[in-house]
PDB file of N, CA and C in Angstrom:
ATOM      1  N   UNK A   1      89.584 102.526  73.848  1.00  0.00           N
ATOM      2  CA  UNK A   1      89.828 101.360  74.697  1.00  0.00           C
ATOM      3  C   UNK A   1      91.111 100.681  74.234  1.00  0.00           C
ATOM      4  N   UNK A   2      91.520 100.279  75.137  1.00  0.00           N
ATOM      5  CA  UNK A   2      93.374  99.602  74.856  1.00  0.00           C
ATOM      6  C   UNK A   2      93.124  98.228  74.291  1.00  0.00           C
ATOM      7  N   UNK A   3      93.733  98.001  73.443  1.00  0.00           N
ATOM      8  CA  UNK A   3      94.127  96.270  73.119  1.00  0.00           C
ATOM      9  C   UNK A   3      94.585  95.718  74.061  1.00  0.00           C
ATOM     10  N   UNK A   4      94.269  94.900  74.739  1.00  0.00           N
ATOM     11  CA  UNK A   4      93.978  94.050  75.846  1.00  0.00           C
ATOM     12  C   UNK A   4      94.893  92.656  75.388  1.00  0.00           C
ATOM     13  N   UNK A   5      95.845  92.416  75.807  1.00  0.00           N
ATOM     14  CA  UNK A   5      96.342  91.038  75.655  1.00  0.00           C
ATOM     15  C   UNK A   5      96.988  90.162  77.251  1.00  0.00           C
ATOM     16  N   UNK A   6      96.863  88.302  76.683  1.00  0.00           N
ATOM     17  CA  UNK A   6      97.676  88.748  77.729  1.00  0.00           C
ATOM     18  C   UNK A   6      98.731  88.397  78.670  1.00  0.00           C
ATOM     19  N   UNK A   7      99.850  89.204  77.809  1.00  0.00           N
ATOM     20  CA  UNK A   7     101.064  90.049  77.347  1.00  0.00           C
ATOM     21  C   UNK A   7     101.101  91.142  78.050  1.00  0.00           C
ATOM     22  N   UNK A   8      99.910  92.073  78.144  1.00  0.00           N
ATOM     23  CA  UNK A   8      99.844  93.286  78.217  1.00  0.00           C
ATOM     24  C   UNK A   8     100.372  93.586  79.842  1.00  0.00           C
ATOM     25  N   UNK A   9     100.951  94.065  80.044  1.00  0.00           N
ATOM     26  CA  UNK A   9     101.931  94.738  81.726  1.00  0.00           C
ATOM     27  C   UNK A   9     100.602  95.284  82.287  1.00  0.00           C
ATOM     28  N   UNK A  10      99.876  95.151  83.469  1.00  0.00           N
ATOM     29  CA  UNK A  10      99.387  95.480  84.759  1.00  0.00           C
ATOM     30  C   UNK A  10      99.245  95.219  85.805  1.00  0.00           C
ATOM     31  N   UNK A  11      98.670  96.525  86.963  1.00  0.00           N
ATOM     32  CA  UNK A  11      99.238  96.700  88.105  1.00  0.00           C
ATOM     33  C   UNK A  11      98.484  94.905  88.834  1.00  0.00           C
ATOM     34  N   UNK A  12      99.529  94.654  90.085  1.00  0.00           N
ATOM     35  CA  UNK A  12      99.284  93.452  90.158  1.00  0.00           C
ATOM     36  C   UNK A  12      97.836  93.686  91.024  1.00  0.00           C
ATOM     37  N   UNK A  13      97.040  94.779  91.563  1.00  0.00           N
ATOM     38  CA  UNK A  13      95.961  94.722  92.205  1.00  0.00           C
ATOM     39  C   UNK A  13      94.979  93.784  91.263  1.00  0.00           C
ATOM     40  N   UNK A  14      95.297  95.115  89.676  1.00  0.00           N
ATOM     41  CA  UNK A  14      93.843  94.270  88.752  1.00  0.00           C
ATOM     42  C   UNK A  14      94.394  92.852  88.472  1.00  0.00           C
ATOM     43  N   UNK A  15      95.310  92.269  88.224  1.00  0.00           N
ATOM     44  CA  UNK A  15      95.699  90.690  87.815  1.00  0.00           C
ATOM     45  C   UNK A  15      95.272  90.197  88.751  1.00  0.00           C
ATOM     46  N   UNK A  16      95.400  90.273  89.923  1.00  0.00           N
ATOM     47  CA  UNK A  16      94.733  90.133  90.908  1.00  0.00           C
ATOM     48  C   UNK A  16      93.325  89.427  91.240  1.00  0.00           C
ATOM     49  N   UNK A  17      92.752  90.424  90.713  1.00  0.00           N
ATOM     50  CA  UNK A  17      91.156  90.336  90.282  1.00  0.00           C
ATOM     51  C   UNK A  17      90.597  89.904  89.459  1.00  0.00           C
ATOM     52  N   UNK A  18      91.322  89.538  88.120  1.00  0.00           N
ATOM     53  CA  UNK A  18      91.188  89.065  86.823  1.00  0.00           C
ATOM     54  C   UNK A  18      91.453  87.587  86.553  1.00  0.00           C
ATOM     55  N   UNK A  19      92.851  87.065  87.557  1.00  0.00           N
ATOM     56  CA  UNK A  19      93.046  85.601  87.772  1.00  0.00           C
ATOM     57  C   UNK A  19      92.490  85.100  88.964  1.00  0.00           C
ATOM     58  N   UNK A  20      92.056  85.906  89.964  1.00  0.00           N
ATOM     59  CA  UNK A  20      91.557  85.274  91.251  1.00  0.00           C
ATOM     60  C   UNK A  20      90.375  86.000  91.431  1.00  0.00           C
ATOM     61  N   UNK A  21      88.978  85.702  90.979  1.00  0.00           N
ATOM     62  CA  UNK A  21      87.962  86.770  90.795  1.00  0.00           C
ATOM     63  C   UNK A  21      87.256  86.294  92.068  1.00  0.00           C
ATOM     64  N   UNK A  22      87.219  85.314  92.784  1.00  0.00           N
ATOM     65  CA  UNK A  22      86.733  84.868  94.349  1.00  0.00           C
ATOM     66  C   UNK A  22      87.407  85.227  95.455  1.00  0.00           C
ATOM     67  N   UNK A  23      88.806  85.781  95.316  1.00  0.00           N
ATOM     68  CA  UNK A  23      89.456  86.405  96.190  1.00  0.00           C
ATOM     69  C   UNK A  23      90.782  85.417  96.431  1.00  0.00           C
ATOM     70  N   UNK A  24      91.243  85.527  97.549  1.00  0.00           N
ATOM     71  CA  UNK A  24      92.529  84.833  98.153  1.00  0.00           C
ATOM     72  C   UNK A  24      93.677  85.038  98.043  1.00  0.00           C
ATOM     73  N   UNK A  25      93.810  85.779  96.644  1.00  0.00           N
ATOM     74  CA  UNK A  25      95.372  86.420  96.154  1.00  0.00           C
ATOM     75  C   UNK A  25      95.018  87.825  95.901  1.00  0.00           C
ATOM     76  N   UNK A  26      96.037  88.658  96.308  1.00  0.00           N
ATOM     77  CA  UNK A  26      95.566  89.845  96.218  1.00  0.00           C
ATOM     78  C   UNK A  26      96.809  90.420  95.585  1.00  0.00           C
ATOM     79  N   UNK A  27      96.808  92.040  95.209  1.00  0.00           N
ATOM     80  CA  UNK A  27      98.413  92.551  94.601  1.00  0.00           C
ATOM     81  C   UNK A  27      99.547  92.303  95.300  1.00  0.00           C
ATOM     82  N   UNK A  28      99.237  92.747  96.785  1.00  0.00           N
ATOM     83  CA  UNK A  28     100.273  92.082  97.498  1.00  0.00           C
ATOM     84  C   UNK A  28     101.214  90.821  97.499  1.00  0.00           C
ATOM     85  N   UNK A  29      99.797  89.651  97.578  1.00  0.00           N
ATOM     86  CA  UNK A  29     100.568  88.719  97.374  1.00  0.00           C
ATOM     87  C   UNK A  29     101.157  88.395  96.058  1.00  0.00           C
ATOM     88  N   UNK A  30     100.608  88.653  95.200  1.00  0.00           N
ATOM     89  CA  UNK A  30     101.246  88.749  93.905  1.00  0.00           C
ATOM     90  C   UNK A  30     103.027  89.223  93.912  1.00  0.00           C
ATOM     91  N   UNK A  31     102.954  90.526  94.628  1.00  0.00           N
ATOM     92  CA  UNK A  31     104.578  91.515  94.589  1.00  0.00           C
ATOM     93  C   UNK A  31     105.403  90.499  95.436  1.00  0.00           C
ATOM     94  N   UNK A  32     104.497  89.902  96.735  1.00  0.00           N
ATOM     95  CA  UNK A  32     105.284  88.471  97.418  1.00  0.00           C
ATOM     96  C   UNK A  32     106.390  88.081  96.372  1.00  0.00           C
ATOM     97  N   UNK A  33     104.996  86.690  95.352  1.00  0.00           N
ATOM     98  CA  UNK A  33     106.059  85.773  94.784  1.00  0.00           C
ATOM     99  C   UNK A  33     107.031  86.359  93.360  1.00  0.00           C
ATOM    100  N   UNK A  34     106.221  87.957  93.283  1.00  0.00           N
ATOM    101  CA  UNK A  34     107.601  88.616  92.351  1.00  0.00           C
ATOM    102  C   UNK A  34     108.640  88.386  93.095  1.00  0.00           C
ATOM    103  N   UNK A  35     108.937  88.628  93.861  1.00  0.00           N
ATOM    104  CA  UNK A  35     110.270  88.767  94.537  1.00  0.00           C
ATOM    105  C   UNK A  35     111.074  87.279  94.236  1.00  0.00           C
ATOM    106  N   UNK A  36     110.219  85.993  94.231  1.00  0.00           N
ATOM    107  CA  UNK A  36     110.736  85.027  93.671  1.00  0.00           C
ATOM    108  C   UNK A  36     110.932  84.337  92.457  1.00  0.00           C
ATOM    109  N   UNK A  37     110.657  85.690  91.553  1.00  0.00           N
ATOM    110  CA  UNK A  37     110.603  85.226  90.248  1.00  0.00           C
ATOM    111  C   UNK A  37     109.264  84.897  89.895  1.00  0.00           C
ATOM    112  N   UNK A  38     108.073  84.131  90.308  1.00  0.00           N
ATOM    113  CA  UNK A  38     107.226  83.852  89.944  1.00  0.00           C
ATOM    114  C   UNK A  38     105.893  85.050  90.416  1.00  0.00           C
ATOM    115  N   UNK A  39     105.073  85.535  89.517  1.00  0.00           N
ATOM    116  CA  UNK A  39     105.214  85.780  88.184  1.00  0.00           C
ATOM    117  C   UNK A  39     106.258  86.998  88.345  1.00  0.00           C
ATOM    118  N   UNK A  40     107.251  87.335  86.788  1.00  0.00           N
ATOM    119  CA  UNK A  40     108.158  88.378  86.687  1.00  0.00           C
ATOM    120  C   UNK A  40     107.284  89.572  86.772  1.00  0.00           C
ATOM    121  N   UNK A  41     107.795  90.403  87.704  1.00  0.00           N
ATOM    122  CA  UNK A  41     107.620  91.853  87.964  1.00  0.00           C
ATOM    123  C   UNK A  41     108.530  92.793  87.375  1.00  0.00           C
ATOM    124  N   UNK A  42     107.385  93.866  87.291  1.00  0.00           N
ATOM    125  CA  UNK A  42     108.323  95.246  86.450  1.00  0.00           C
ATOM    126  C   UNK A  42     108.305  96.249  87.355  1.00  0.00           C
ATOM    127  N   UNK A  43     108.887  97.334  86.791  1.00  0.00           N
ATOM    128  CA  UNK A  43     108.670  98.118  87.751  1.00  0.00           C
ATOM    129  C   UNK A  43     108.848  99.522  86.995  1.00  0.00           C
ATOM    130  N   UNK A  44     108.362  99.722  85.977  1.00  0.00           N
ATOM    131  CA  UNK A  44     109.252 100.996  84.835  1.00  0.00           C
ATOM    132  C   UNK A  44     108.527 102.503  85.866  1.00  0.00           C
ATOM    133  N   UNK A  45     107.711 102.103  86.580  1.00  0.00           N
ATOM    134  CA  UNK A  45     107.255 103.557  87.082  1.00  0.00           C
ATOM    135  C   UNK A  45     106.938 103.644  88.554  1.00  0.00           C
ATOM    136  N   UNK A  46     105.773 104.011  89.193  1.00  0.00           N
ATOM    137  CA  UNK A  46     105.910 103.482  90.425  1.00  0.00           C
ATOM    138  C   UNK A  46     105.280 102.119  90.879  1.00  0.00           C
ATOM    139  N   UNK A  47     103.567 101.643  90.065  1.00  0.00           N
ATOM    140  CA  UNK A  47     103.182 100.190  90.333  1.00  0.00           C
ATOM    141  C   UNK A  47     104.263  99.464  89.905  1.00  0.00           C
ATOM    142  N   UNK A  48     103.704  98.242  90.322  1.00  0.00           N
ATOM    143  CA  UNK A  48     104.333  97.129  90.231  1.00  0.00           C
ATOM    144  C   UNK A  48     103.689  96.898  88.912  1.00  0.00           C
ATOM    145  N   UNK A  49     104.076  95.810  88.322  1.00  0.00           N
ATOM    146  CA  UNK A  49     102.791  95.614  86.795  1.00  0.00           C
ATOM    147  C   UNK A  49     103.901  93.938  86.673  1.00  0.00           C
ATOM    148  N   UNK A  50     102.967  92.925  85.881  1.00  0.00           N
ATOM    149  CA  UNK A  50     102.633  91.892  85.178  1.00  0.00           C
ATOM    150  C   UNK A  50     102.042  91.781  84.465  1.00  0.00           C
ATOM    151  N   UNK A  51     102.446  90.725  83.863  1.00  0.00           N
ATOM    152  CA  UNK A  51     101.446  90.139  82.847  1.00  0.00           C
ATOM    153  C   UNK A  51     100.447  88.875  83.224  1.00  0.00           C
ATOM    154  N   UNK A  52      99.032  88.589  82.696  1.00  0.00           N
ATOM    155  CA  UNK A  52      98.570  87.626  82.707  1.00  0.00           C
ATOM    156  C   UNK A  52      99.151  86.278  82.588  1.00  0.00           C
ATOM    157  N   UNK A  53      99.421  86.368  81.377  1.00  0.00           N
ATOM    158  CA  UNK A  53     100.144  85.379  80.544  1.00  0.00           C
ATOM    159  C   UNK A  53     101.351  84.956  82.369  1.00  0.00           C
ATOM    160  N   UNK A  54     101.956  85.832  82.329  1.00  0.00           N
ATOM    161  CA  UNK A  54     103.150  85.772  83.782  1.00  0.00           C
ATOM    162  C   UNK A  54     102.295  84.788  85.119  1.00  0.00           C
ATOM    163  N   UNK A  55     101.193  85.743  85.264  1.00  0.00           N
ATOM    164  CA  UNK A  55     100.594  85.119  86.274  1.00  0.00           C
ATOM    165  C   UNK A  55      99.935  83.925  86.170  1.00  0.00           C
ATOM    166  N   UNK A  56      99.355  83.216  85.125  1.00  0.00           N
ATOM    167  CA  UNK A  56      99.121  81.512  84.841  1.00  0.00           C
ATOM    168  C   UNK A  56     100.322  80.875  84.853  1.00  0.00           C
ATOM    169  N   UNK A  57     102.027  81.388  84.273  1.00  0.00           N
ATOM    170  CA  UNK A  57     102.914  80.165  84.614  1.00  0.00           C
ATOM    171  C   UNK A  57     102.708  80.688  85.812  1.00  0.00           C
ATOM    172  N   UNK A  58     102.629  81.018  86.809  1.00  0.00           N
ATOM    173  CA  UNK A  58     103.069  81.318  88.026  1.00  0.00           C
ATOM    174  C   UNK A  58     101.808  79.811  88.638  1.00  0.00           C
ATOM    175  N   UNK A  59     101.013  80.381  88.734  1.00  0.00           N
ATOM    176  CA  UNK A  59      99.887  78.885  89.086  1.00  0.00           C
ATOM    177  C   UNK A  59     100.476  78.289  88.119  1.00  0.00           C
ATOM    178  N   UNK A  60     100.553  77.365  87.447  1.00  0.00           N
ATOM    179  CA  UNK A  60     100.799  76.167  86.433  1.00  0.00           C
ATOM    180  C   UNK A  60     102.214  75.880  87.423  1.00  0.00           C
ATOM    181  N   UNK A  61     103.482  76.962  87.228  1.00  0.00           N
ATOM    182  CA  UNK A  61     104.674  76.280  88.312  1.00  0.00           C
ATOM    183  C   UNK A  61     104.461  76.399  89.361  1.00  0.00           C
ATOM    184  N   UNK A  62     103.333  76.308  90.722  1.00  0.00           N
ATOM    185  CA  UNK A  62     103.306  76.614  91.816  1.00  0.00           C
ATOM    186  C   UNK A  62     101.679  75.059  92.164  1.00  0.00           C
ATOM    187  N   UNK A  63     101.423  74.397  91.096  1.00  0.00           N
ATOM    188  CA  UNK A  63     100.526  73.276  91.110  1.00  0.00           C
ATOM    189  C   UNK A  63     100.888  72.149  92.044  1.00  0.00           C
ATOM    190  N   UNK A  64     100.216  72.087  92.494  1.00  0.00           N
ATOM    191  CA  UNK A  64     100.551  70.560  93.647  1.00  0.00           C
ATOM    192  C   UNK A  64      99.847  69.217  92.981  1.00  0.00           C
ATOM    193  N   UNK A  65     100.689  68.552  92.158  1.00  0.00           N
ATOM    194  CA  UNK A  65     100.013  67.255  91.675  1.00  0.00           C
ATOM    195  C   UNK A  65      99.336  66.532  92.354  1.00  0.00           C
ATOM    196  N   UNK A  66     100.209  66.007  93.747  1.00  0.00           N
ATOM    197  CA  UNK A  66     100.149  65.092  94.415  1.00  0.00           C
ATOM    198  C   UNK A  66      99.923  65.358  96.309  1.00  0.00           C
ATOM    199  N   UNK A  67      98.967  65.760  96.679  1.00  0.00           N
ATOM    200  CA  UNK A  67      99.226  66.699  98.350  1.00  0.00           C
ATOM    201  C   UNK A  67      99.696  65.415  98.586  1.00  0.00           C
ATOM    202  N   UNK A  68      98.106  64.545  98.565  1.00  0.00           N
ATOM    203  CA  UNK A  68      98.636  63.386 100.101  1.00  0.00           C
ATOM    204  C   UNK A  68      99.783  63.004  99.643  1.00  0.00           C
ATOM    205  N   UNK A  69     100.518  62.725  98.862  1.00  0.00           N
ATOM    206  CA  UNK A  69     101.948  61.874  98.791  1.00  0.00           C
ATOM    207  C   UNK A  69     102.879  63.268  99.220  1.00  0.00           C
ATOM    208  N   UNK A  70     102.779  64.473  99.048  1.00  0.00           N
ATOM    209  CA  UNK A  70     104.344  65.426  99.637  1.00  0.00           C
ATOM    210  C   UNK A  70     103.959  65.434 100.666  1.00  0.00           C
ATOM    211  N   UNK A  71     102.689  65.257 101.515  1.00  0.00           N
ATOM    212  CA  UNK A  71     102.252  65.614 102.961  1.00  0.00           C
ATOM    213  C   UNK A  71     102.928  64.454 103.867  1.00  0.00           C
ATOM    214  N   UNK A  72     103.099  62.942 103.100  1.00  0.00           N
ATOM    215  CA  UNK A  72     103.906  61.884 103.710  1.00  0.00           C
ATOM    216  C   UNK A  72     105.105  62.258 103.551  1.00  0.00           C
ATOM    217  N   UNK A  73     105.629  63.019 102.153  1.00  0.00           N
ATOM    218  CA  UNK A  73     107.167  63.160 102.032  1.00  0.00           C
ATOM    219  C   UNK A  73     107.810  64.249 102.031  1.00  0.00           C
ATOM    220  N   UNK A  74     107.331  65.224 103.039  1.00  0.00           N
ATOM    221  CA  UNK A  74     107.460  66.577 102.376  1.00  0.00           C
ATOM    222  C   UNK A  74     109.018  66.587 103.656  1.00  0.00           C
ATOM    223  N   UNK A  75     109.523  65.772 104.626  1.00  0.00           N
ATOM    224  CA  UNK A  75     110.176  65.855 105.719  1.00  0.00           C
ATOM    225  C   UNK A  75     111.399  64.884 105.145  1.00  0.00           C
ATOM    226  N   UNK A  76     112.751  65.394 105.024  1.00  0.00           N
ATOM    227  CA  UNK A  76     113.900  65.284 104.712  1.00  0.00           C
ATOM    228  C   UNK A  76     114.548  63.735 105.085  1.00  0.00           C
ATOM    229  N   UNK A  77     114.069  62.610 104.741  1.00  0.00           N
ATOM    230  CA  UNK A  77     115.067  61.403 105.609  1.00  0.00           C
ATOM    231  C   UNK A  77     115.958  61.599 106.193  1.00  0.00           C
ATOM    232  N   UNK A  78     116.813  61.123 107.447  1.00  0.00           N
ATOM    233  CA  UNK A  78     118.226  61.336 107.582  1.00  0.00           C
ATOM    234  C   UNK A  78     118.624  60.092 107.033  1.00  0.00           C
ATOM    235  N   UNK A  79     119.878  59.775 107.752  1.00  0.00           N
ATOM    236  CA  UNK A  79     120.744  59.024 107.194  1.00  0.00           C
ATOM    237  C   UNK A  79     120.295  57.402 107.299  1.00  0.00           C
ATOM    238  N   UNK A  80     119.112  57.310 108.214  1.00  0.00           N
ATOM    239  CA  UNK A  80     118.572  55.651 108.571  1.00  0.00           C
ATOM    240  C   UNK A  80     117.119  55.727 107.883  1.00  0.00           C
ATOM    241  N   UNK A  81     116.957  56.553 106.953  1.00  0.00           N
ATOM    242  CA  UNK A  81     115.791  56.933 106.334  1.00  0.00           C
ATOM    243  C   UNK A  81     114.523  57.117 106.501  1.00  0.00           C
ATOM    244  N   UNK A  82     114.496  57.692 108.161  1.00  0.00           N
ATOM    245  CA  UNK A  82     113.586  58.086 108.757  1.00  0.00           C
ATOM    246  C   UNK A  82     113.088  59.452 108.716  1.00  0.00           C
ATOM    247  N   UNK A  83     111.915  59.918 108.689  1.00  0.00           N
ATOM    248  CA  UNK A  83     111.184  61.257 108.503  1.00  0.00           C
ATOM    249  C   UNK A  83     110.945  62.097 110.244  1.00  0.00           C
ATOM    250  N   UNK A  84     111.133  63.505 110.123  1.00  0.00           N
ATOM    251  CA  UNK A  84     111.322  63.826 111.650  1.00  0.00           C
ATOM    252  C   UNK A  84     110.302  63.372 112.461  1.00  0.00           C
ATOM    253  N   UNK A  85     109.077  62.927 111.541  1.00  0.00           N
ATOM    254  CA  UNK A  85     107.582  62.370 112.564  1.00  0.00           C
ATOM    255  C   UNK A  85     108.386  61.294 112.926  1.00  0.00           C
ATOM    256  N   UNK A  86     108.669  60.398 111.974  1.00  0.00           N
ATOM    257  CA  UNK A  86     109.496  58.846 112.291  1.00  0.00           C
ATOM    258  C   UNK A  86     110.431  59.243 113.820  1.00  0.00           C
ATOM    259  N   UNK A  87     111.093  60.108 113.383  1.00  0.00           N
ATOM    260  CA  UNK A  87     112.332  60.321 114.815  1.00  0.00           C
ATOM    261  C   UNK A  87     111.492  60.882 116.200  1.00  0.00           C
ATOM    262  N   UNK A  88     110.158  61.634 115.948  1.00  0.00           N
ATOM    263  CA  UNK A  88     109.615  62.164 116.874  1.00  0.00           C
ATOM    264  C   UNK A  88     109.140  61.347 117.246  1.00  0.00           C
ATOM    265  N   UNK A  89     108.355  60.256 117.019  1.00  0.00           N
ATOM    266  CA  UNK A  89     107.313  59.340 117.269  1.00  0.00           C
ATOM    267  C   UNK A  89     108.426  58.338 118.218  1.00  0.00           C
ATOM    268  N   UNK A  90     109.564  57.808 117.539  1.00  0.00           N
ATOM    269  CA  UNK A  90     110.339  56.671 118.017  1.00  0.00           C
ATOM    270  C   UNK A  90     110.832  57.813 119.809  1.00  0.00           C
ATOM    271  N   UNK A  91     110.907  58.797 119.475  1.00  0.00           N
ATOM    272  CA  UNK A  91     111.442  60.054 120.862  1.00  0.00           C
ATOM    273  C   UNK A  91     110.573  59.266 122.224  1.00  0.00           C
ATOM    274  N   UNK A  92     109.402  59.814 121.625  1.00  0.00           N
ATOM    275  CA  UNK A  92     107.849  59.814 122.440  1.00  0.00           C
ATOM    276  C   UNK A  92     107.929  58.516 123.175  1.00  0.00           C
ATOM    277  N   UNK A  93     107.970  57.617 122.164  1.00  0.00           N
ATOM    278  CA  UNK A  93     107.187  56.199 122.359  1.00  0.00           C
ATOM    279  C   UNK A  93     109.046  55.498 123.307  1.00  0.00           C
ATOM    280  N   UNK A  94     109.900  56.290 123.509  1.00  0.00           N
ATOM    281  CA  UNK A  94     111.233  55.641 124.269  1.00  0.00           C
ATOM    282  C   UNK A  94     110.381  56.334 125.874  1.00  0.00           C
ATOM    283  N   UNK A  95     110.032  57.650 125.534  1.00  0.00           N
ATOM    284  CA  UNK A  95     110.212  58.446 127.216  1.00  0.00           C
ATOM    285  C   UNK A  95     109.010  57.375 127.526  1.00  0.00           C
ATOM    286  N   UNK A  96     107.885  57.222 126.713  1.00  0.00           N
ATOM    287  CA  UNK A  96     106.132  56.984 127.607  1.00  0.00           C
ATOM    288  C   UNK A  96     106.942  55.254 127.995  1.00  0.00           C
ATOM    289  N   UNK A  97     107.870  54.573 127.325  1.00  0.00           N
ATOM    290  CA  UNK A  97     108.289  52.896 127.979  1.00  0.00           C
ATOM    291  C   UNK A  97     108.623  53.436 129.535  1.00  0.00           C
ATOM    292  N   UNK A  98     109.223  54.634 129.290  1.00  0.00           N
ATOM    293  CA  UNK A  98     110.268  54.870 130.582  1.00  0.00           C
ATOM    294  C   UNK A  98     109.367  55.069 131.791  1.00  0.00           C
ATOM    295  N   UNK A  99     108.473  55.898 131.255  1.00  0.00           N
ATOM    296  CA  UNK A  99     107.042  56.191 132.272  1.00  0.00           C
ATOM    297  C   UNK A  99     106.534  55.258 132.645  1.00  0.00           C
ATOM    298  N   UNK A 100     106.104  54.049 132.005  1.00  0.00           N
ATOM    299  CA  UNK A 100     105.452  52.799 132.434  1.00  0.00           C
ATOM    300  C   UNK A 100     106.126  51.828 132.942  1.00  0.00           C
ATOM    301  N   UNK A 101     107.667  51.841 132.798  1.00  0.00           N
ATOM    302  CA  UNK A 101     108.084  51.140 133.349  1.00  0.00           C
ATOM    303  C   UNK A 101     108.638  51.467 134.788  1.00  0.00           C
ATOM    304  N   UNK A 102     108.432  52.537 135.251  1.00  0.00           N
ATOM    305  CA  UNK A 102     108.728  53.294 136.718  1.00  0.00           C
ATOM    306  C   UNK A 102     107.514  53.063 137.446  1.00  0.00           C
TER     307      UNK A 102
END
């Protein structure tokens, strides 16, 4: 039996299974966020392979502290520091005056 660390490089199916044992992430998605660096992928043969250790920073840098506050701020201000709901809403609420006032 192999010394098991984990350090140790495997294919991203079993990490897979080992960090997400209820499902939802699979190897696939794993080779996904290789492609963005998170977790680093190898490739010395034909799997793909990681490390454990790789795949917890990957959750730890991919953590959402705060939803409800990025879900209010997750939309770019422009220059009058309004959010595109802000610009959509002020859109809406000009045409429905125009409607009621005809």
């Amino acid at each position: 039996m192999p010394d098991w660390t984990d350090e140790t490089l495997r294919p991203l199916g079993e990490l897979a299974r080992l960090a997400f044992p209820d499902g939802g992430v699979t190897g696939e998605t794993l080779r996904r966020r290789g492609r963005e660096g998170k977790p680093a992928v190898y490739r010395p043969g034909k799997p793909y392979l990681a490390s454990l250790a790789g795949v917890r920073m990957m959750i730890e840098q991919t953590r959402v502290t705060n939803f409800q506050e990025q879900l209010r701020t997750s939309a770019v201000p422009n220059s009058l520091g309004l959010t595109e709901a802000d610009l959509s809403r002020m859109a809406l609420d000009t045409m429905l005056d125009g409607f009621r006032q005809a």
